[in-house]
Protein backbone atom coordinates (compact mmCIF):
# COMPACT_ATOMS: atom_id res chain seq x y z
CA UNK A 1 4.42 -1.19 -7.50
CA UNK A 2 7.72 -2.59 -7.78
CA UNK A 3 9.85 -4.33 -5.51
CA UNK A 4 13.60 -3.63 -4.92
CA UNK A 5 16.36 -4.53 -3.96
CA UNK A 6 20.09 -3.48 -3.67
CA UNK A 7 23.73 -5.62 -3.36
CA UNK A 8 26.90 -4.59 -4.35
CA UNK A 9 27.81 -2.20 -0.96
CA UNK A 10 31.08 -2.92 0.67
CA UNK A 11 34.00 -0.97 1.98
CA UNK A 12 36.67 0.32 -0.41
CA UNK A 13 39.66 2.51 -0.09
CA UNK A 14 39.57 5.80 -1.85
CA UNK A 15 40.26 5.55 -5.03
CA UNK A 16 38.56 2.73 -5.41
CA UNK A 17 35.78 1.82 -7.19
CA UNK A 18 32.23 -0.10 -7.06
CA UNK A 19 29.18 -1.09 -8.53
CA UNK A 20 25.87 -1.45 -6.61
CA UNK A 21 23.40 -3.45 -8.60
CA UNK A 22 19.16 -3.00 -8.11
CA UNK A 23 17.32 -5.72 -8.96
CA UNK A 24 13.46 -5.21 -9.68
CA UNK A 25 10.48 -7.00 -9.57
CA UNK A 26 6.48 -6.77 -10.00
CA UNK A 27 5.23 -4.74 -12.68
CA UNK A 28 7.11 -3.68 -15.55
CA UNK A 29 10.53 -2.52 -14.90
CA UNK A 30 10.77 -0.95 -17.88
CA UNK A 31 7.77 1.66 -17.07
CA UNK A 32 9.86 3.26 -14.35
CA UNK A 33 12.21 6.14 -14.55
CA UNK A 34 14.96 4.58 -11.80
CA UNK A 35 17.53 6.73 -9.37
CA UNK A 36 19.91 6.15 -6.87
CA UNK A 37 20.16 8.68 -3.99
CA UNK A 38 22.20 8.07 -0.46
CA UNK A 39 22.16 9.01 3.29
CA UNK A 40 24.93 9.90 5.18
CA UNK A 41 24.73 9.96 9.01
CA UNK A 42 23.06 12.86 10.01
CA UNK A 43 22.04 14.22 6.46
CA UNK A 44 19.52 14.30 4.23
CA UNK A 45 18.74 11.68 1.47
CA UNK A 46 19.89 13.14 -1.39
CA UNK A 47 19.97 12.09 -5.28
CA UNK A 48 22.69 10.87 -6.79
CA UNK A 49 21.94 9.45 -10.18
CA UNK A 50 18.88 9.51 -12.37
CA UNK A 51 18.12 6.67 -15.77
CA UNK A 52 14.89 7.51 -18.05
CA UNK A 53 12.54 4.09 -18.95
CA UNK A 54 14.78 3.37 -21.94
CA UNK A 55 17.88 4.32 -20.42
CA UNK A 56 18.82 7.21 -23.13
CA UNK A 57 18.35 9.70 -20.90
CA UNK A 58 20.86 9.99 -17.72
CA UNK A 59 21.65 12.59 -14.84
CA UNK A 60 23.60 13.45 -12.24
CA UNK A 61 24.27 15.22 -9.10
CA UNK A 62 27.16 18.12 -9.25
CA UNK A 63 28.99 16.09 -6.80
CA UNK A 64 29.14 12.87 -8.76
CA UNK A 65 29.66 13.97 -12.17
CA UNK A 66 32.21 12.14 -14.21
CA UNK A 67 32.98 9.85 -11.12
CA UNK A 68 29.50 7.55 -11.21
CA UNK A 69 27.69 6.30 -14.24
CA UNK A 70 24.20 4.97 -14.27
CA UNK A 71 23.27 2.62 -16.64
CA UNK A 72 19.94 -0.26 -17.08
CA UNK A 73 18.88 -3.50 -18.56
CA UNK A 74 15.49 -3.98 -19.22
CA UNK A 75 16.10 -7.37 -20.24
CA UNK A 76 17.09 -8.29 -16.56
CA UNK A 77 15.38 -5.61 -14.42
CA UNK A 78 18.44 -3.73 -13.32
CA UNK A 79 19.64 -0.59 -12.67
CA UNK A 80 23.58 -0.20 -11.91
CA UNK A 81 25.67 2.46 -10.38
CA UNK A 82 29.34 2.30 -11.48
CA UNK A 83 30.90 4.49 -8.79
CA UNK A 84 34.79 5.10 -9.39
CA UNK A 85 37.24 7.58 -7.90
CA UNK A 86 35.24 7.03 -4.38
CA UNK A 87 36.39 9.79 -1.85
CA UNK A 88 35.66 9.11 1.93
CA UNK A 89 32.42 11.69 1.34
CA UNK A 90 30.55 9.45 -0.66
CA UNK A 91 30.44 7.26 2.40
CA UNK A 92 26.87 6.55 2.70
CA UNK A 93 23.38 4.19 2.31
CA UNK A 94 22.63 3.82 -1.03
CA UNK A 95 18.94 3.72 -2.29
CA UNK A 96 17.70 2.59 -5.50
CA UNK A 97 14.17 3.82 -5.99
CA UNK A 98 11.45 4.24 -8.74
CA UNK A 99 9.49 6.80 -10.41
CA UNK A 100 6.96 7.04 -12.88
CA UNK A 101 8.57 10.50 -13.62
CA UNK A 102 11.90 11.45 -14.13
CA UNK A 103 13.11 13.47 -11.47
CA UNK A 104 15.61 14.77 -8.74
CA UNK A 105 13.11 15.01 -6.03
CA UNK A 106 13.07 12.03 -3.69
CA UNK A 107 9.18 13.02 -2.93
CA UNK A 108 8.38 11.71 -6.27
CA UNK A 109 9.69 8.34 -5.81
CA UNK A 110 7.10 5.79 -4.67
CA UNK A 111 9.50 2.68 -4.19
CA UNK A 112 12.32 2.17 -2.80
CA UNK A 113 15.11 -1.01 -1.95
CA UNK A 114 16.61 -1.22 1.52
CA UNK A 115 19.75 -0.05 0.79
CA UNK A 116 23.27 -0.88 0.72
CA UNK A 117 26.35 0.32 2.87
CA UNK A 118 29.38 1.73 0.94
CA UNK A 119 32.04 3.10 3.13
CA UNK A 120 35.31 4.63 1.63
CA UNK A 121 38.26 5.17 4.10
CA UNK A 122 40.94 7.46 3.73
């Protein structure tokens, strides 16, 4: 198990740009396939971004493509999402989670951070 947890939320004009951090603790970070995925009001969770354990392998939702990049270091058990050109529909929770699988599917993701507000106006 590994424990998470997110910062780096905030409210930005669109535009604009952010970067949420994930911080990790308990067993090895670097055993986990990480992903962010968010939550609008009244929608699904739905992925985002996904990093393999070493961090050369990276994915990405249609929707974010060439906006967000994903990135890790092992060295400090972190994951990042570098969000840029926000539009107000990427206003949302934001989840960092963990997998011992790569993956898209949220049901394969065992642990999961709290979560972390970003809201884009327009």
């Amino acid at each position: 198990q590994v424990q998470l947890v997110e910062s780096g939320g905030g409210l930005v004009q669109a535009g604009g740009s952010l970067r949420l951090s994930c911080a990790a603790s308990g067993r090895t970070f670097s055993s986990y396939n990480m992903a962010w995925f968010r939550q609008a009001p009244g929608k699904e969770r739905e992925f985002v971004a996904g990093i393999s354990r070493s961090g050369a392998s990276t994915y990405y939702a249609d929707s974010v493509k060439g906006r967000f990049t994903i990135s890790r270091d092992n060295a400090n058990n972190t994951v990042y999402l570098q969000m840029n050109s926000l539009k107000p529909e990427d206003t949302a929770v934001y989840y960092c989670a963990a997998s011992l699988v790569p993956s898209l599917l949220k049901t394969l993701y065992n642990d999961w951070g709290q979560g972390t507000q970003v809201t884009v106006s327009s």
